[in-house]
C-alpha atoms as a PDB file:
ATOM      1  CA  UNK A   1      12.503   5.778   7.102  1.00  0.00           C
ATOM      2  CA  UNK A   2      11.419   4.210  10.350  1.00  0.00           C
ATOM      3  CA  UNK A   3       7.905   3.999  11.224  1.00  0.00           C
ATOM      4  CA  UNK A   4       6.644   4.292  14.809  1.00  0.00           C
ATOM      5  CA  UNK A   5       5.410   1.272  16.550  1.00  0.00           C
ATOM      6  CA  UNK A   6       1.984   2.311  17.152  1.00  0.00           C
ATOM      7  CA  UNK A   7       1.610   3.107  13.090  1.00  0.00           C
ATOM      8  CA  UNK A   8       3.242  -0.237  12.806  1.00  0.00           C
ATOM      9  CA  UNK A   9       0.228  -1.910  14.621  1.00  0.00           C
ATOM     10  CA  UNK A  10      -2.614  -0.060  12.668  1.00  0.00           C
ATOM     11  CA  UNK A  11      -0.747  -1.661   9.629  1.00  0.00           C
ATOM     12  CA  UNK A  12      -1.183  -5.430  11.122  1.00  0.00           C
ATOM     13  CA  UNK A  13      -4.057  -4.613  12.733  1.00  0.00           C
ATOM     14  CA  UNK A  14      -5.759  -3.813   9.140  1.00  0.00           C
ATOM     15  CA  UNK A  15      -3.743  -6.901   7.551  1.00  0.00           C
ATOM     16  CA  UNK A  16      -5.702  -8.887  10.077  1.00  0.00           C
ATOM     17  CA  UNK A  17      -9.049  -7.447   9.841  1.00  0.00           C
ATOM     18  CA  UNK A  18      -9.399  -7.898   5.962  1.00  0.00           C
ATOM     19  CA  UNK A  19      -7.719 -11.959   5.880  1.00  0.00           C
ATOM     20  CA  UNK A  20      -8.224 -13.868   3.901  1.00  0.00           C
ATOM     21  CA  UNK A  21      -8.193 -10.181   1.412  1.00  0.00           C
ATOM     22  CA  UNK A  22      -5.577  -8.193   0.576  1.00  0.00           C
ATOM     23  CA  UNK A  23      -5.553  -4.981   2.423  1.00  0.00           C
ATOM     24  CA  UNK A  24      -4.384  -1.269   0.900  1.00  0.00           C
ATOM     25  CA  UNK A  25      -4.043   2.198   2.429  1.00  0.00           C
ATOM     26  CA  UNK A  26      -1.505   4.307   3.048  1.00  0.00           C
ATOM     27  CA  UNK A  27       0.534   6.445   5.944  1.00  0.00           C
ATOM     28  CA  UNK A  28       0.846  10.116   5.784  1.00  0.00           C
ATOM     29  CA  UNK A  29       3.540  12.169   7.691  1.00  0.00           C
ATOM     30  CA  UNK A  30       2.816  15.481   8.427  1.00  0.00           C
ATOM     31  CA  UNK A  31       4.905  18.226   9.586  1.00  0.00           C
ATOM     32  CA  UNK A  32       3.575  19.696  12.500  1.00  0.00           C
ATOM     33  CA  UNK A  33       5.956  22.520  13.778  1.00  0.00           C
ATOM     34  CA  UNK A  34       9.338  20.649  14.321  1.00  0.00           C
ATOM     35  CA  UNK A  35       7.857  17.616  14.909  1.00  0.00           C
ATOM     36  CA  UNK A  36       6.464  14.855  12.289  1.00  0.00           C
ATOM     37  CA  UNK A  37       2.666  12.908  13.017  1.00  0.00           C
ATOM     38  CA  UNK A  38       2.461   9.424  11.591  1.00  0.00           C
ATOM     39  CA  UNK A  39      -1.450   9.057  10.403  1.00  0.00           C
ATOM     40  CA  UNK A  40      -2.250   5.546   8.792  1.00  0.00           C
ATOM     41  CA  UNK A  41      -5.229   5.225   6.578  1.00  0.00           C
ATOM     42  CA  UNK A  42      -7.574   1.923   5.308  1.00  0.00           C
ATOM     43  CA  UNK A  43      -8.429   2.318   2.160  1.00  0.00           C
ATOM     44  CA  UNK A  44     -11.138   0.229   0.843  1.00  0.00           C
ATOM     45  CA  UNK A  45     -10.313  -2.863  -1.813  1.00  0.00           C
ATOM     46  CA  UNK A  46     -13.069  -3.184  -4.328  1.00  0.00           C
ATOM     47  CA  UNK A  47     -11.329  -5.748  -6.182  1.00  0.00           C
ATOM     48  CA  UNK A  48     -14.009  -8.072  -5.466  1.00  0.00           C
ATOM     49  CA  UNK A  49     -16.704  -5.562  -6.693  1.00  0.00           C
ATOM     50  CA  UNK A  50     -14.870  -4.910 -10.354  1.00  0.00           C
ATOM     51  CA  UNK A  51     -14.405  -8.865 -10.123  1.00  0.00           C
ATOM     52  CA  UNK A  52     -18.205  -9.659  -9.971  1.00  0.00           C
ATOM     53  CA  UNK A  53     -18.971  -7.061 -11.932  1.00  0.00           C
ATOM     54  CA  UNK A  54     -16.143  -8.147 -14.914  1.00  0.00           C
ATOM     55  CA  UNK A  55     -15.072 -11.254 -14.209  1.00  0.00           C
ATOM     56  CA  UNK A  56     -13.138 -11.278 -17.526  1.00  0.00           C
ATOM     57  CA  UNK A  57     -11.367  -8.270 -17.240  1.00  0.00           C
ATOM     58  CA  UNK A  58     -10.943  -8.721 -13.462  1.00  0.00           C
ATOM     59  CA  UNK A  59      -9.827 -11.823 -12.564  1.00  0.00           C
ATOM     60  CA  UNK A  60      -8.831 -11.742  -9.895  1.00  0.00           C
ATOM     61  CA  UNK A  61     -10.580 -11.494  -6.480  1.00  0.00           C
ATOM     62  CA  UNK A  62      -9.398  -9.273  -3.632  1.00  0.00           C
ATOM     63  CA  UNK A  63      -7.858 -12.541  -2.027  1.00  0.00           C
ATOM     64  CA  UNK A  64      -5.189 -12.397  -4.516  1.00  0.00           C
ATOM     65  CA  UNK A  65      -5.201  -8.895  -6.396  1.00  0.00           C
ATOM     66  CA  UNK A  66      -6.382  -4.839  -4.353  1.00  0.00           C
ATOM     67  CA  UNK A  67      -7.483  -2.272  -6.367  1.00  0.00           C
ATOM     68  CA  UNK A  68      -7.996   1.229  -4.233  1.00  0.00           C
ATOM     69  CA  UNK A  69     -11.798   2.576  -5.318  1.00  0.00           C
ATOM     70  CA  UNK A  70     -12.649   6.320  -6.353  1.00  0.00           C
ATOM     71  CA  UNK A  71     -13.443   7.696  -3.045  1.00  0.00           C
ATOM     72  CA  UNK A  72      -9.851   6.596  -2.041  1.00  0.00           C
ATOM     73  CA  UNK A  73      -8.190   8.054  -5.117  1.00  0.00           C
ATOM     74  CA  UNK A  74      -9.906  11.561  -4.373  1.00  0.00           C
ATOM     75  CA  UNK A  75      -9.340  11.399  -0.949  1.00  0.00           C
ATOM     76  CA  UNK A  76      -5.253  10.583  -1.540  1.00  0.00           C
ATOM     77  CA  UNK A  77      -5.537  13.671  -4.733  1.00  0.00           C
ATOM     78  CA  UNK A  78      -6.556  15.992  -2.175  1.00  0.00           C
ATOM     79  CA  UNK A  79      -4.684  15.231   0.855  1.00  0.00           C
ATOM     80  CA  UNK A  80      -1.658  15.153  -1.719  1.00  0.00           C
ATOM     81  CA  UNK A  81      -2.142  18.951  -1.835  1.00  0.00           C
ATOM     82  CA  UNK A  82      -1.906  20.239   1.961  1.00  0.00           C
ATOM     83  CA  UNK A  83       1.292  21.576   2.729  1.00  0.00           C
ATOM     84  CA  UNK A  84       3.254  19.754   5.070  1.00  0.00           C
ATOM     85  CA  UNK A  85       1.925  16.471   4.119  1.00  0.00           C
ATOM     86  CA  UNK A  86       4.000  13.549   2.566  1.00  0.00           C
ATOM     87  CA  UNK A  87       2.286  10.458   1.176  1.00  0.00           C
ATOM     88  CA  UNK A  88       5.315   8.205   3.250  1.00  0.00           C
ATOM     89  CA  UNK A  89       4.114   4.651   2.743  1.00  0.00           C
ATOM     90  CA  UNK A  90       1.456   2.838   0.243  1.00  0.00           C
ATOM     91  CA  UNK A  91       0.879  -0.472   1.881  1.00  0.00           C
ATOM     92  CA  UNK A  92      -1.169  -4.015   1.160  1.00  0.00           C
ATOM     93  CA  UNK A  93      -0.895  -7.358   2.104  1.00  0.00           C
ATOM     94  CA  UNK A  94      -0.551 -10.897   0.702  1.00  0.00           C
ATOM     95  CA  UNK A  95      -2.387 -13.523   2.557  1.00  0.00           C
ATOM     96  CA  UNK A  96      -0.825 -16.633   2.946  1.00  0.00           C
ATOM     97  CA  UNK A  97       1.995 -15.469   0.793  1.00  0.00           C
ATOM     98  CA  UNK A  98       5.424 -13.703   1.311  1.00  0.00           C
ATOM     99  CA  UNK A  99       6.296  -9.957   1.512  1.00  0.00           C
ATOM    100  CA  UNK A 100       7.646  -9.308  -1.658  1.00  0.00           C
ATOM    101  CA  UNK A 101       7.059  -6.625  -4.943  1.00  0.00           C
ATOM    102  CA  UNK A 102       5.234  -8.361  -7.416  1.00  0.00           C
ATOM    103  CA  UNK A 103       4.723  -7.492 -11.174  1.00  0.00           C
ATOM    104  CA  UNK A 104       1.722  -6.427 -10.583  1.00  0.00           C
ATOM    105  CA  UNK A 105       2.985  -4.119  -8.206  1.00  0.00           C
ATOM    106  CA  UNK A 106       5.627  -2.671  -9.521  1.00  0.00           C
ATOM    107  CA  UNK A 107       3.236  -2.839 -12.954  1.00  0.00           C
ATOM    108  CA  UNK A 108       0.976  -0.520 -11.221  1.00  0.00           C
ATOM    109  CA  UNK A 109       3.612   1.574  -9.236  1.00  0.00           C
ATOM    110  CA  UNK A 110       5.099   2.172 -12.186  1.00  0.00           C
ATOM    111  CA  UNK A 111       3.012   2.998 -15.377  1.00  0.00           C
ATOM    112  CA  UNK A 112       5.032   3.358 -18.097  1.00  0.00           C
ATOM    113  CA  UNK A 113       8.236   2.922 -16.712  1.00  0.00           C
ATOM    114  CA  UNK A 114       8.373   5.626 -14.338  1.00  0.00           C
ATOM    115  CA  UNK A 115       6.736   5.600 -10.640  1.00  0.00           C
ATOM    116  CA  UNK A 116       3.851   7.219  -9.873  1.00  0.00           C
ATOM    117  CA  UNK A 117       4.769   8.152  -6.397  1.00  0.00           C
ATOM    118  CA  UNK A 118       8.982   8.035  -6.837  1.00  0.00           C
ATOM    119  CA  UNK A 119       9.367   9.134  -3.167  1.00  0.00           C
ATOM    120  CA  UNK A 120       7.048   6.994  -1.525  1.00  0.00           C
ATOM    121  CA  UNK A 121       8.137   3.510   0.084  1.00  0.00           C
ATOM    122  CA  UNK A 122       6.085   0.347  -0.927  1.00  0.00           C
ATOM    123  CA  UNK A 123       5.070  -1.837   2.255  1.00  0.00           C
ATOM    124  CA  UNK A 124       3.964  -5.144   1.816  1.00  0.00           C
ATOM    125  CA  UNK A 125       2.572  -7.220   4.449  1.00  0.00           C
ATOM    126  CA  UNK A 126       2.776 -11.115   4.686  1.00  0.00           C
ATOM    127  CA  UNK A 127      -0.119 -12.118   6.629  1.00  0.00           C
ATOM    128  CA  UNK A 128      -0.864 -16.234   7.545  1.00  0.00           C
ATOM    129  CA  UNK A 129      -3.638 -17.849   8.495  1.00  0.00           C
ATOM    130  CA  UNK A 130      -4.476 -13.884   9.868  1.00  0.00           C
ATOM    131  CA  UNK A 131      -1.804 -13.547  11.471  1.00  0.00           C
ATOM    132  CA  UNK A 132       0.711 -11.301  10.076  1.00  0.00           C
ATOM    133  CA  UNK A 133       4.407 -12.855  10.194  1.00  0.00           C
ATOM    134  CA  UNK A 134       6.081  -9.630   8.667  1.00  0.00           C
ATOM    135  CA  UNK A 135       6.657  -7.375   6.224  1.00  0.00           C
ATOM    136  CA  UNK A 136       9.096  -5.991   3.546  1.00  0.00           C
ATOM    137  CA  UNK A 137       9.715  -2.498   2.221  1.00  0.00           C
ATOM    138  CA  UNK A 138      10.696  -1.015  -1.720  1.00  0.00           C
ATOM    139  CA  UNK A 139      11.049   2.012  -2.804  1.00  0.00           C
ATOM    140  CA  UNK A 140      12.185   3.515  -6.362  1.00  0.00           C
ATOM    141  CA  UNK A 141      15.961   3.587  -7.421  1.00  0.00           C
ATOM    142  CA  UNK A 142      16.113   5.752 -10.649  1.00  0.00           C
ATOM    143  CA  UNK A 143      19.742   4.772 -11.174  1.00  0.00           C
ATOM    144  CA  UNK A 144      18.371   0.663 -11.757  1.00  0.00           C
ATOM    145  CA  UNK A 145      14.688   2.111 -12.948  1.00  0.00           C
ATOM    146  CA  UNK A 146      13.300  -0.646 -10.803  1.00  0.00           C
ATOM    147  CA  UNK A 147      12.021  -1.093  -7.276  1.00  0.00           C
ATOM    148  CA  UNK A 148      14.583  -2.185  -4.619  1.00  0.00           C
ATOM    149  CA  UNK A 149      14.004  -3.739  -1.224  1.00  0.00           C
ATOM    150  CA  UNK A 150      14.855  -0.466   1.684  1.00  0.00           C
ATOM    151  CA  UNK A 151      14.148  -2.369   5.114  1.00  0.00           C
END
């Protein structure tokens, strides 16, 4: 899967508004006749909320850790259900740290063993001192039951 350019851009362009935080949202594509539409979409990261709020349970702040809120969760449920539409890409960053699949990633991409979204890729930005220097891409491989780097 190659993403356009311009859906490219939102991606950085959200990496760089939320430094020195890890960003999350996710692209859509949408069959639209014979063509496909790219739509990205910021989700909000209220890591820092459950942090303050639980500091034991949570912690770690949304410079180091994203957790996508309610609102975001029902919004993804329903869109999930339109015809035509394909959750393509979940995305995030890691300021001031590589692009690479973490535990905790694949911990929550994965409960139990088994992913949550098995056709969806897994972008992660790597975005320092706000600038973001690139990015790397995972998706599931059933046959190793573990995420593998795609582009």
């Amino acid at each position: 899967m190659q993403l356009p350019a311009t859906v490219l851009a939102d991606l950085y362009a959200h990496a760089r508004d939320e430094y020195p935080h890890e960003c999350v949202g996710v692209v859509w594509s949408i069959e639209d006749g014979p063509a496909t539409r790219w739509e990205a979409v910021r989700f909000t990261n209220i890591q820092d909320q459950l942090h303050a709020r639980n500091p034991d349970l949570y912690p770690r702040t949304a410079r180091t850790a994203y957790t996508i809120g309610p609102r975001d969760w029902r919004a993804l449920d329903a869109r999930l259900e339109e015809p035509g539409t394909h959750l393509a890409v979940i995305y995030h960053s890691h300021p001031d740290h590589d692009a690479y699949f973490s535990e905790e990633d694949t911990y929550f991409a994965a409960q139990d063993g088994q992913p949550s979204f098995p056709d969806t890729v897994y972008l992660v930005l790597s975005v320092r001192h706000g600038e973001v220097v690139g990015h790397r891409a995972f998706r599931w491989n059933p046959a190793q039951q573990a995420y593998e780097e795609v582009m």
